[in-house]
C-alpha atoms as a PDB file:
ATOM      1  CA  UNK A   1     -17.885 -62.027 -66.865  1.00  0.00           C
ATOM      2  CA  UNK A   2     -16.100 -59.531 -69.074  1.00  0.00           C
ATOM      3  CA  UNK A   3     -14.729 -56.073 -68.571  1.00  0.00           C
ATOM      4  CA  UNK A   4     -16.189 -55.017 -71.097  1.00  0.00           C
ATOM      5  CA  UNK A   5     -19.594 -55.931 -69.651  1.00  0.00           C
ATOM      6  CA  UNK A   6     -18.327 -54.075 -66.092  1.00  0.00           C
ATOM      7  CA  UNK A   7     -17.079 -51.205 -68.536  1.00  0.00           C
ATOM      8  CA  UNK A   8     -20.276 -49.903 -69.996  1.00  0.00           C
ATOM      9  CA  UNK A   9     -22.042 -46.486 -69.122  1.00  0.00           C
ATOM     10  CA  UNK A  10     -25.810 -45.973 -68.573  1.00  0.00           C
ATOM     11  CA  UNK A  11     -27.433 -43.951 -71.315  1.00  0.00           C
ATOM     12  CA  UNK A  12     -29.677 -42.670 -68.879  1.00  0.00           C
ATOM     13  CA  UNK A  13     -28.995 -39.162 -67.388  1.00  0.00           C
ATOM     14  CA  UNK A  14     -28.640 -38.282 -63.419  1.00  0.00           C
ATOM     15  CA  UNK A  15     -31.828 -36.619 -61.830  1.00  0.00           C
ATOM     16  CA  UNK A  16     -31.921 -32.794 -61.568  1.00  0.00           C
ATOM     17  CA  UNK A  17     -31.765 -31.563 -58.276  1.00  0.00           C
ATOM     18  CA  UNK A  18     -34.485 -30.276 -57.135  1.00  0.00           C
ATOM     19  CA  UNK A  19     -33.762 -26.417 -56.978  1.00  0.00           C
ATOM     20  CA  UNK A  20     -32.616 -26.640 -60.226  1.00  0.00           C
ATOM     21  CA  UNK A  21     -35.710 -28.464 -61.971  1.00  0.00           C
ATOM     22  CA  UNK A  22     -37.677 -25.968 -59.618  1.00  0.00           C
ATOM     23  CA  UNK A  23     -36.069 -22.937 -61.360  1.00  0.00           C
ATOM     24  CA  UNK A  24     -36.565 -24.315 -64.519  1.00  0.00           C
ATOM     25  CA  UNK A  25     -39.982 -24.803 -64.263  1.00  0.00           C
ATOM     26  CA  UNK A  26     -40.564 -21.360 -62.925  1.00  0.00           C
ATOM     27  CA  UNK A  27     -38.660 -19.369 -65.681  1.00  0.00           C
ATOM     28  CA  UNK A  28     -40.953 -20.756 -67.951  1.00  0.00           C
ATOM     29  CA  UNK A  29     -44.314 -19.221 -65.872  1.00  0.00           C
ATOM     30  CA  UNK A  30     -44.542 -16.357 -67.379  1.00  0.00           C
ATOM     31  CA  UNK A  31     -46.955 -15.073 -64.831  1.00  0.00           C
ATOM     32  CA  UNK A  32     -45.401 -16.007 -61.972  1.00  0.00           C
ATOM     33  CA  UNK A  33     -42.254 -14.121 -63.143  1.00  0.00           C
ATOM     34  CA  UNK A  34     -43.861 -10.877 -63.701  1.00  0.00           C
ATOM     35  CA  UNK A  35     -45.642 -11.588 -59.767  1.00  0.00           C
ATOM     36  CA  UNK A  36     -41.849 -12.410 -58.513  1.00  0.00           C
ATOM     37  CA  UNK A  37     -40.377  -9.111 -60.513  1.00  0.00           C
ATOM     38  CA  UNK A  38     -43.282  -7.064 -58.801  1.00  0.00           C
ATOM     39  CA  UNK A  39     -42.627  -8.134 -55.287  1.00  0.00           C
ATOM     40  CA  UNK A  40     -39.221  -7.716 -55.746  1.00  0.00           C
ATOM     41  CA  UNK A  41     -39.427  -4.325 -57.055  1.00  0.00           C
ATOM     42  CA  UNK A  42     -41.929  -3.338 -54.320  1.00  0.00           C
ATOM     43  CA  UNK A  43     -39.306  -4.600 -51.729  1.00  0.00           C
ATOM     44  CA  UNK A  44     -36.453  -2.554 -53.048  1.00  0.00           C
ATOM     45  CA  UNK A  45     -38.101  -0.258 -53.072  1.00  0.00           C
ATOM     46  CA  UNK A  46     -39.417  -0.307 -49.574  1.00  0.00           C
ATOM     47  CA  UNK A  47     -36.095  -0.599 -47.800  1.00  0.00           C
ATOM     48  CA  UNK A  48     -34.398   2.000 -50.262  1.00  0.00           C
ATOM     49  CA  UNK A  49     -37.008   4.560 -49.873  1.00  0.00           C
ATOM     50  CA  UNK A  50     -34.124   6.773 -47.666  1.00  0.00           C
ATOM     51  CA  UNK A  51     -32.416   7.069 -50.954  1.00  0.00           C
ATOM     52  CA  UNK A  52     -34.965   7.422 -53.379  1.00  0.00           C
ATOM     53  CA  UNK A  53     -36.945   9.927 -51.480  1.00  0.00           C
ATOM     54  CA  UNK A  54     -35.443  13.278 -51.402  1.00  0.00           C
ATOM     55  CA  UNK A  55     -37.837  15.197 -49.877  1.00  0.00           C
ATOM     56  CA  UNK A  56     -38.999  14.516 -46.261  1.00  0.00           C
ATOM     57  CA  UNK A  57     -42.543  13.187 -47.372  1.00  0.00           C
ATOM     58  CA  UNK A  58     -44.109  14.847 -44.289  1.00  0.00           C
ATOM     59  CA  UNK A  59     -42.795  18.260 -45.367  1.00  0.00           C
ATOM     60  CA  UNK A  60     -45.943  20.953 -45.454  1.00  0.00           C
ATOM     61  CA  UNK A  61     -44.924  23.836 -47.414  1.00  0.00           C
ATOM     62  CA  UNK A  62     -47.752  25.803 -48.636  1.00  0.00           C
ATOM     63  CA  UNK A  63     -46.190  27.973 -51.036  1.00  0.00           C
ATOM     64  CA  UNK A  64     -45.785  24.917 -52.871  1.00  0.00           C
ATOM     65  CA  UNK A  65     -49.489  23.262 -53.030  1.00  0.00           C
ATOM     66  CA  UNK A  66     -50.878  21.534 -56.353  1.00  0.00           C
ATOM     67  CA  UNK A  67     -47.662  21.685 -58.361  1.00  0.00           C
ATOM     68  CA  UNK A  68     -47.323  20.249 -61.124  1.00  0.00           C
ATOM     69  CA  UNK A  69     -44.751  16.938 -61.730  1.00  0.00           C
ATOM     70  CA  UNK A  70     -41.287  18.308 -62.587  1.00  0.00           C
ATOM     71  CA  UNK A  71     -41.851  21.606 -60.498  1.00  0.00           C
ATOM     72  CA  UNK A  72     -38.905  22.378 -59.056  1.00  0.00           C
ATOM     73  CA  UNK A  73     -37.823  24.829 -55.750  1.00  0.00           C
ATOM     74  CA  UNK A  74     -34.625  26.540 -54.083  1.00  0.00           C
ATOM     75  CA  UNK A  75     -33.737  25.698 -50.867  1.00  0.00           C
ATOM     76  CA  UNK A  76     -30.727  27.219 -48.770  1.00  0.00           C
ATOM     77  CA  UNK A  77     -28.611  25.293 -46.234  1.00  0.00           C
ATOM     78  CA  UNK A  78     -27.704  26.603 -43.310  1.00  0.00           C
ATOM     79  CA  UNK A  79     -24.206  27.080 -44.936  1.00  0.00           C
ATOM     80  CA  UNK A  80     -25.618  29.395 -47.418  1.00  0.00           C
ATOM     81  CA  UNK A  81     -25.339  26.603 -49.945  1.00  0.00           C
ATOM     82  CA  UNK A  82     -28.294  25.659 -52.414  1.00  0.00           C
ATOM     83  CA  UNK A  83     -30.046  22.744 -53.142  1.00  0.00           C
ATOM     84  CA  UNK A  84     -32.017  22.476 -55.865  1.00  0.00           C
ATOM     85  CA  UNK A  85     -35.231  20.123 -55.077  1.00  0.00           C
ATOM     86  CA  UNK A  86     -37.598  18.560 -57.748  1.00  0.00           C
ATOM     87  CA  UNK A  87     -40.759  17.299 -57.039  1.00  0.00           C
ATOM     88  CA  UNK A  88     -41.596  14.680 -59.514  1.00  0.00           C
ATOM     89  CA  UNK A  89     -44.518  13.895 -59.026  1.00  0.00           C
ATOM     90  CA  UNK A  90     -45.453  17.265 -58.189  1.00  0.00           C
ATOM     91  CA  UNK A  91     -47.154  18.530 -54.764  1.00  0.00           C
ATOM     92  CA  UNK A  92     -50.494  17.899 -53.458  1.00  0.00           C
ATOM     93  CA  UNK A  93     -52.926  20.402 -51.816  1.00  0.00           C
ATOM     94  CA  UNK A  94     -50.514  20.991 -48.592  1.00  0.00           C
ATOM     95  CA  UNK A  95     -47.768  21.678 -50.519  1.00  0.00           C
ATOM     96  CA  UNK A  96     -46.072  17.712 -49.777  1.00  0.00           C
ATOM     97  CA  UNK A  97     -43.902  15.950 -52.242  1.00  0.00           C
ATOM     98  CA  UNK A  98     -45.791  13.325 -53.567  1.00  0.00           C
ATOM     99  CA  UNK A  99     -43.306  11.236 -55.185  1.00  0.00           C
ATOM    100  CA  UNK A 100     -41.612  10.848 -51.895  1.00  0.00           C
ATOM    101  CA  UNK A 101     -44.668  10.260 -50.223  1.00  0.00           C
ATOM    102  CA  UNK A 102     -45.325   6.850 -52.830  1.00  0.00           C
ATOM    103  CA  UNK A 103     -41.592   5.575 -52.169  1.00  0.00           C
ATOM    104  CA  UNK A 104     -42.406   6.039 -48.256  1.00  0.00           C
ATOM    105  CA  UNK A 105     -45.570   4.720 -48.700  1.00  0.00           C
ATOM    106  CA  UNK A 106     -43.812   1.135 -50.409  1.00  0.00           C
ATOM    107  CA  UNK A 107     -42.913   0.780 -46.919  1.00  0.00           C
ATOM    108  CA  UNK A 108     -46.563   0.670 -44.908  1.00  0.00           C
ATOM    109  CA  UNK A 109     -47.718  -1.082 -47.793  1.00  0.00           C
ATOM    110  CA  UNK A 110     -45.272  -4.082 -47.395  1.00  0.00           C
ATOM    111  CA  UNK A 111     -45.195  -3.740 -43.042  1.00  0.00           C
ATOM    112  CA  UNK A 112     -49.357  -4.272 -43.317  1.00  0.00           C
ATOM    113  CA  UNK A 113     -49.207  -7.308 -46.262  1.00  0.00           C
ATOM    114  CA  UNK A 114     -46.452  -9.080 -44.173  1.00  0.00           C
ATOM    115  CA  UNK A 115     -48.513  -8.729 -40.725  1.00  0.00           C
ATOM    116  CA  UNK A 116     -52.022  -9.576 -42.491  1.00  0.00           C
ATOM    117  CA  UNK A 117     -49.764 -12.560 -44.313  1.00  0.00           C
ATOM    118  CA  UNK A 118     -49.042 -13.971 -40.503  1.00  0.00           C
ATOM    119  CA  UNK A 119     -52.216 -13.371 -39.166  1.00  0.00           C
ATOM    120  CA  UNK A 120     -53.919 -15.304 -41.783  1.00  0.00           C
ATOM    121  CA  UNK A 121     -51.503 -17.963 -41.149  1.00  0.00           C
ATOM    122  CA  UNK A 122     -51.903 -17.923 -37.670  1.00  0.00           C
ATOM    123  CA  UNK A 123     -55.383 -18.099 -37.804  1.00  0.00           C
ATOM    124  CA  UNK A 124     -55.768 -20.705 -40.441  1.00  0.00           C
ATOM    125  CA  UNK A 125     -53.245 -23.144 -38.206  1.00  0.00           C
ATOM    126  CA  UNK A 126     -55.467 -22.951 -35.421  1.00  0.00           C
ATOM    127  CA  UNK A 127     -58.906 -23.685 -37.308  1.00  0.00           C
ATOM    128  CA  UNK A 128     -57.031 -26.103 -39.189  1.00  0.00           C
ATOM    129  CA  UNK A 129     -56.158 -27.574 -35.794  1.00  0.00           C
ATOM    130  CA  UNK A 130     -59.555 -27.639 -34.534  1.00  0.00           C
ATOM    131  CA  UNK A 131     -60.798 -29.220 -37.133  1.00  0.00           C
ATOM    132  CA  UNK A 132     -58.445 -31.972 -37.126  1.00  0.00           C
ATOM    133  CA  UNK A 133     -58.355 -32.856 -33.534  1.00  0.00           C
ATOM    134  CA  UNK A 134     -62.353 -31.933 -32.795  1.00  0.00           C
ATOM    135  CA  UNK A 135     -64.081 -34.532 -35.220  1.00  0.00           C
ATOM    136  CA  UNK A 136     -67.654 -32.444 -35.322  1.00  0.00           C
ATOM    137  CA  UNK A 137     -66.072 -29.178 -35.091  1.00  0.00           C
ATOM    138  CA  UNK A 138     -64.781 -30.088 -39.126  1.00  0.00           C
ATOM    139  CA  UNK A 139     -68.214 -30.373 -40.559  1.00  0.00           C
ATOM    140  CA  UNK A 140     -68.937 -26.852 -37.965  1.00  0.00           C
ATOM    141  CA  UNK A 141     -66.181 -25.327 -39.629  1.00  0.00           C
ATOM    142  CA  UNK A 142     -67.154 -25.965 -43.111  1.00  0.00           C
ATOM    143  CA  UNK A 143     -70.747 -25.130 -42.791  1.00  0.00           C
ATOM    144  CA  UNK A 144     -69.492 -21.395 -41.874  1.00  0.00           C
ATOM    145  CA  UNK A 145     -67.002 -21.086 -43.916  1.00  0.00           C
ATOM    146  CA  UNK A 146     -70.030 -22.468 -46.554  1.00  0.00           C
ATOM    147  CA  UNK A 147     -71.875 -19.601 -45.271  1.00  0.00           C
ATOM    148  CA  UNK A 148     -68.959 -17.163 -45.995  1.00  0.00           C
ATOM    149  CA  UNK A 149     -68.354 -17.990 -49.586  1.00  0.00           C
END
């Protein structure tokens, strides 16, 4: 045997790993980006939603009811300092902010998907469970869930 033969490189190229070829298959769903930019946005803005909010979303101030977006209002510290509060989304009819009430809002939103999420989970684990360890209770299962659809 030659060295040459021992010498010569495979034309053939190493195997992706797997996150990678994963990523690269997913850039190029377009609809699963926009679903991935959504969810992220929604969770950014759930756990910044101290910072984005400036008004205390519970806040009833009549004087202020059905303003419109952009209305603005005065507000003195006890320091005598102002502050200068817009409402951007305007008020609704007690007078709350409503933008801040949205950003807040992110929050519940996201706490109930997660919980129904698990739930769903839970649940489907333990009919998936029956069904595999109770041999009749799979063609039970189906029939109702038949009856569902």
């Amino acid at each position: 045997m030659t060295l040459e033969v021992l010498q010569t490189e495979s034309a053939v190229a190493a195997p992706l790993p797997r996150r990678a070829d994963f990523w690269r298959a997913s850039r190029r769903n377009p609809g699963l980006m926009a679903g991935a930019l959504i969810v992220v946005f929604m969770v950014a803005i759930g756990v910044l939603a101290p910072l984005l909010g400036t008004i205390d979303p519970a806040e009833i101030n009549p004087a202020f009811r059905n303003k419109k977006p952009g209305a603005e209002r005065t507000i003195r510290t006890d320091e005598g300092a102002e502050t200068r509060l817009v409402h951007r989304f305007g008020t609704d009819t007690l007078g709350r902010d409503i933008y801040s009430r949205t950003v807040y809002g992110a929050r519940v939103s996201l706490i109930i998907g997660v919980t129904v999420a698990i739930i769903s989970v839970g649940i489907g684990l333990i009919i998936g469970l029956i069904a595999g360890y109770i041999r009749w209770a799979d063609g039970v299962i189906m029939r109702v869930m038949d009856g569902l659809m």
